[in-house]
C-alpha atoms as a PDB file:
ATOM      1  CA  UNK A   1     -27.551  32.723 -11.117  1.00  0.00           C
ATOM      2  CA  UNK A   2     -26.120  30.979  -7.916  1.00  0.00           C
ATOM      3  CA  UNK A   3     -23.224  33.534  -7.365  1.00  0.00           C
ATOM      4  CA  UNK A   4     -26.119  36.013  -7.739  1.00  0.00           C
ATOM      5  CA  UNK A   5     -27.881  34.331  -4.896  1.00  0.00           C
ATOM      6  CA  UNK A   6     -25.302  33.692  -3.098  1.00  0.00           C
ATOM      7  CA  UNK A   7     -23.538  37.391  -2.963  1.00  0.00           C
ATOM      8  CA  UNK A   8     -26.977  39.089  -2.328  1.00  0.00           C
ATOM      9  CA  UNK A   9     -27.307  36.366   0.152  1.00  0.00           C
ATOM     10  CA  UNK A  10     -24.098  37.164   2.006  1.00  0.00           C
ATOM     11  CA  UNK A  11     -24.680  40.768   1.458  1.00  0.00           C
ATOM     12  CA  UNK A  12     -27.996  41.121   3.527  1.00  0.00           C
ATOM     13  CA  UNK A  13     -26.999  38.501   5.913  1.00  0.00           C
ATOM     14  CA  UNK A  14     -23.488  40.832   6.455  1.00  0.00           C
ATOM     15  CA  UNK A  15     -26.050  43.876   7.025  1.00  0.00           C
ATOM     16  CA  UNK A  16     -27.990  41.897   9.712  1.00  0.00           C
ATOM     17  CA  UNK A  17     -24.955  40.554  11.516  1.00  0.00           C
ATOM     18  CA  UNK A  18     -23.473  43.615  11.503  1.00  0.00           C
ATOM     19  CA  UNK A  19     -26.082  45.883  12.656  1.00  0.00           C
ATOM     20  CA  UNK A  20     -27.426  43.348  15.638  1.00  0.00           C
ATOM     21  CA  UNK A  21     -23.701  42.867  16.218  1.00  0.00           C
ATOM     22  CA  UNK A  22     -23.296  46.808  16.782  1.00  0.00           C
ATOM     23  CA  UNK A  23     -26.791  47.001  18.567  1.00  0.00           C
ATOM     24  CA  UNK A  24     -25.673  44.065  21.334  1.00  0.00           C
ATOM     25  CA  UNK A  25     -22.544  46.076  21.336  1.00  0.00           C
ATOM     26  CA  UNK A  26     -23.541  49.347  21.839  1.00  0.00           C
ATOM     27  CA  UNK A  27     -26.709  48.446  24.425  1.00  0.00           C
ATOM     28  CA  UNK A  28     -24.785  46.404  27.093  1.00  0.00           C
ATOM     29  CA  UNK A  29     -27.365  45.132  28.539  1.00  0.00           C
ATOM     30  CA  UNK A  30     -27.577  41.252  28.664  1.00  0.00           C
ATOM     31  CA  UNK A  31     -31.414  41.046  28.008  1.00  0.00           C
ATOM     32  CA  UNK A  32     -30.841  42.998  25.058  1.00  0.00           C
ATOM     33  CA  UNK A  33     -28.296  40.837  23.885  1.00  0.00           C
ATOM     34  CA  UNK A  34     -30.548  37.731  24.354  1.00  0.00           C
ATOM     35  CA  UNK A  35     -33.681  39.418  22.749  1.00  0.00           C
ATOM     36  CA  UNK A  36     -31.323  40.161  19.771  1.00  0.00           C
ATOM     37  CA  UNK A  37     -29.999  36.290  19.839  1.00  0.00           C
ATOM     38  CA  UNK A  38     -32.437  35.153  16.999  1.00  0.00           C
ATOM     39  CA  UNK A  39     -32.011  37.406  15.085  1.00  0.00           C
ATOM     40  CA  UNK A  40     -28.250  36.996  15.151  1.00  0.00           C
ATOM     41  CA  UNK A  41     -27.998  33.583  15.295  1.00  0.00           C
ATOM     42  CA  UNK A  42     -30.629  33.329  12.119  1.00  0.00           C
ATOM     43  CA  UNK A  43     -28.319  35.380   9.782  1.00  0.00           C
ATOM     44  CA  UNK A  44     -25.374  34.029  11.100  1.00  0.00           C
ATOM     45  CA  UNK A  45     -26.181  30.905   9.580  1.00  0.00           C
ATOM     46  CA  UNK A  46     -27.277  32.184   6.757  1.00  0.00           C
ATOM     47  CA  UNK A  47     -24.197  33.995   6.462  1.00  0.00           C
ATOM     48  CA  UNK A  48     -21.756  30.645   6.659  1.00  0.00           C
ATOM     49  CA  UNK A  49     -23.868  28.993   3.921  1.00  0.00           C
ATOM     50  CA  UNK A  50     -23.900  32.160   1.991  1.00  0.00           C
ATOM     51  CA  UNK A  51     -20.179  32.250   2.674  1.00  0.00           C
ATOM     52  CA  UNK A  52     -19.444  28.595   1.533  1.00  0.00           C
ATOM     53  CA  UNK A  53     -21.171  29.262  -1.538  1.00  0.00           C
ATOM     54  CA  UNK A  54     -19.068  32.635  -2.676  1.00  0.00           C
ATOM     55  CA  UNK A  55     -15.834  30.965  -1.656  1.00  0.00           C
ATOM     56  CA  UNK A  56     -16.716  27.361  -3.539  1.00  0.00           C
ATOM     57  CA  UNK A  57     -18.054  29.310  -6.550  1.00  0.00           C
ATOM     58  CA  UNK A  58     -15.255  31.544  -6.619  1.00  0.00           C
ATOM     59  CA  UNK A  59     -12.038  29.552  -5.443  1.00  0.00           C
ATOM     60  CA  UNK A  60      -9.501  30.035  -7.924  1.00  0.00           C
ATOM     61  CA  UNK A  61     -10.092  34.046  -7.410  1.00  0.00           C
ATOM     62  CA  UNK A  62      -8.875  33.566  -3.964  1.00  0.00           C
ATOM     63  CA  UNK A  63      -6.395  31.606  -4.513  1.00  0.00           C
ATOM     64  CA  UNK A  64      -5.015  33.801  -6.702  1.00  0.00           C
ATOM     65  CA  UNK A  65      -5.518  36.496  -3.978  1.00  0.00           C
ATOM     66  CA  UNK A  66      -3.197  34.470  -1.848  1.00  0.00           C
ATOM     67  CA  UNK A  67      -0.257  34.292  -4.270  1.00  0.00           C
ATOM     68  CA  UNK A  68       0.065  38.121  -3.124  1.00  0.00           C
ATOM     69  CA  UNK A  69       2.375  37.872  -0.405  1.00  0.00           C
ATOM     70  CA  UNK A  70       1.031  40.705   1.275  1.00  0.00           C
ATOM     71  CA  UNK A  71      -2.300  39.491   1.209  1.00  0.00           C
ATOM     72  CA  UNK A  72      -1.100  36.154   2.678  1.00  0.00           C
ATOM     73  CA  UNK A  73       0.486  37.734   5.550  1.00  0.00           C
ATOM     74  CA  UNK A  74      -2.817  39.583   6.306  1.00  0.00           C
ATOM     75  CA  UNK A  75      -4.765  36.544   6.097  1.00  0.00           C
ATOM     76  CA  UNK A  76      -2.101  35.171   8.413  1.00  0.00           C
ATOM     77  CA  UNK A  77      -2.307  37.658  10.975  1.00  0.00           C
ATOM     78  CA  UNK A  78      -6.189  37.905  10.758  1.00  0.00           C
ATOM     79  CA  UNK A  79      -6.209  33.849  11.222  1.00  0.00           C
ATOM     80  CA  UNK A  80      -3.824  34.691  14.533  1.00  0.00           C
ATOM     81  CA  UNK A  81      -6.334  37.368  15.726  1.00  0.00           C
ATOM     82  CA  UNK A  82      -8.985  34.936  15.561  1.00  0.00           C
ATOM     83  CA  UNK A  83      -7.289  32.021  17.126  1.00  0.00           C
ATOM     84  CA  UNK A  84      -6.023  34.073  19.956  1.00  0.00           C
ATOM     85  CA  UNK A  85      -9.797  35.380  20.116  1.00  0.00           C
ATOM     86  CA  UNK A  86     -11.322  32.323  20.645  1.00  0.00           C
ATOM     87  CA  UNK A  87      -8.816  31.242  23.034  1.00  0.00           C
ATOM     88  CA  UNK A  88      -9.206  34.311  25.377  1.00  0.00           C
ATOM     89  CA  UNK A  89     -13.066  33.672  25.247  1.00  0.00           C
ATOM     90  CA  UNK A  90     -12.833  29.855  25.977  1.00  0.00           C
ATOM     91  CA  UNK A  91     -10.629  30.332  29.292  1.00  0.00           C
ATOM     92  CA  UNK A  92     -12.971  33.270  30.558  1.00  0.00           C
ATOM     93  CA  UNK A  93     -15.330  31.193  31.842  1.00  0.00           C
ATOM     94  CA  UNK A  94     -18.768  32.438  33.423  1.00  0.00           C
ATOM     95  CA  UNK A  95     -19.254  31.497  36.978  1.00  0.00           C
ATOM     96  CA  UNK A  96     -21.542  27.664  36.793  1.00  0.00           C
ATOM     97  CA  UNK A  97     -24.854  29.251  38.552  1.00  0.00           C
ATOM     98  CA  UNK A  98     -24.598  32.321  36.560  1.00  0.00           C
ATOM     99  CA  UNK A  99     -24.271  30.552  33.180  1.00  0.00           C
ATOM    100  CA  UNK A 100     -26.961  28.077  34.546  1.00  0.00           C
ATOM    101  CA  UNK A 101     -29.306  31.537  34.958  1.00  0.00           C
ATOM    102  CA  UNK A 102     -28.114  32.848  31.911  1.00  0.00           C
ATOM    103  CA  UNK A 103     -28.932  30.000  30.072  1.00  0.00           C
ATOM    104  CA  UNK A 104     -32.881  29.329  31.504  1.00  0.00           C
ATOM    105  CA  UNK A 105     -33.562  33.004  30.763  1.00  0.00           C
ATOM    106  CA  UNK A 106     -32.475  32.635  27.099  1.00  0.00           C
ATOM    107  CA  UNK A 107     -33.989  29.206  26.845  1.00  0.00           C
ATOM    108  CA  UNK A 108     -37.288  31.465  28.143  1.00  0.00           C
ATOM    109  CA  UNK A 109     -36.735  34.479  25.909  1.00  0.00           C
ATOM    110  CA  UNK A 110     -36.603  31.954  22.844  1.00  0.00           C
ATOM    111  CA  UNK A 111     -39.270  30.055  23.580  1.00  0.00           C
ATOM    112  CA  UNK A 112     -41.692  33.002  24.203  1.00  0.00           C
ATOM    113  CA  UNK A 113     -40.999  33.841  20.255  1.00  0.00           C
END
């Protein structure tokens, strides 16, 4: 029953990543993207414990995944992307009263929900 809950679980909070995701992707504009924030950051956490769950409860499948050389060196390269991702983001920094604006009209936005 668990795996149950937890792939239907990761499979709807996949859906609402994904589509708020494309949404704040597609409509570039920043109040958008903070309107959409809840939503987003709701499922996204959803999504990790979800995630936890399928990869605890089925842990020997991956690792048996993994044994595939092939598959290890995409893992590998996907891990890269990723780190190399976050470290672009973390040195583009947003100017200090900018992020200081940014941040009171989120705080604002969230608190009007």
């Amino acid at each position: 029953m668990m795996r149950k809950i937890a792939a239907v679980t990761l499979a709807v909070s996949f859906v609402a990543m994904a589509t708020s995701g494309l949404m704040m992707f597609v409509v570039e504009r920043p109040s958008f993207t903070i309107q959409m924030h809840p939503v987003h950051k709701t499922f996204g956490i959803l999504m990790v414990a979800a995630a936890i769950a399928h990869l605890s409860l089925n842990f020997r499948s991956l690792l048996a995944h993994l044994k595939t050389r092939s598959v290890a060196v995409y893992g590998g390269v996907l891990a890269a992307l990723l780190v190399a991702a976050y470290g672009v983001a973390i040195h583009k920094t947003v100017p200090p009263e900018l992020a200081r604006q940014m941040d009171a009209a989120a705080a604002q936005a969230e608190a009007d929900d």
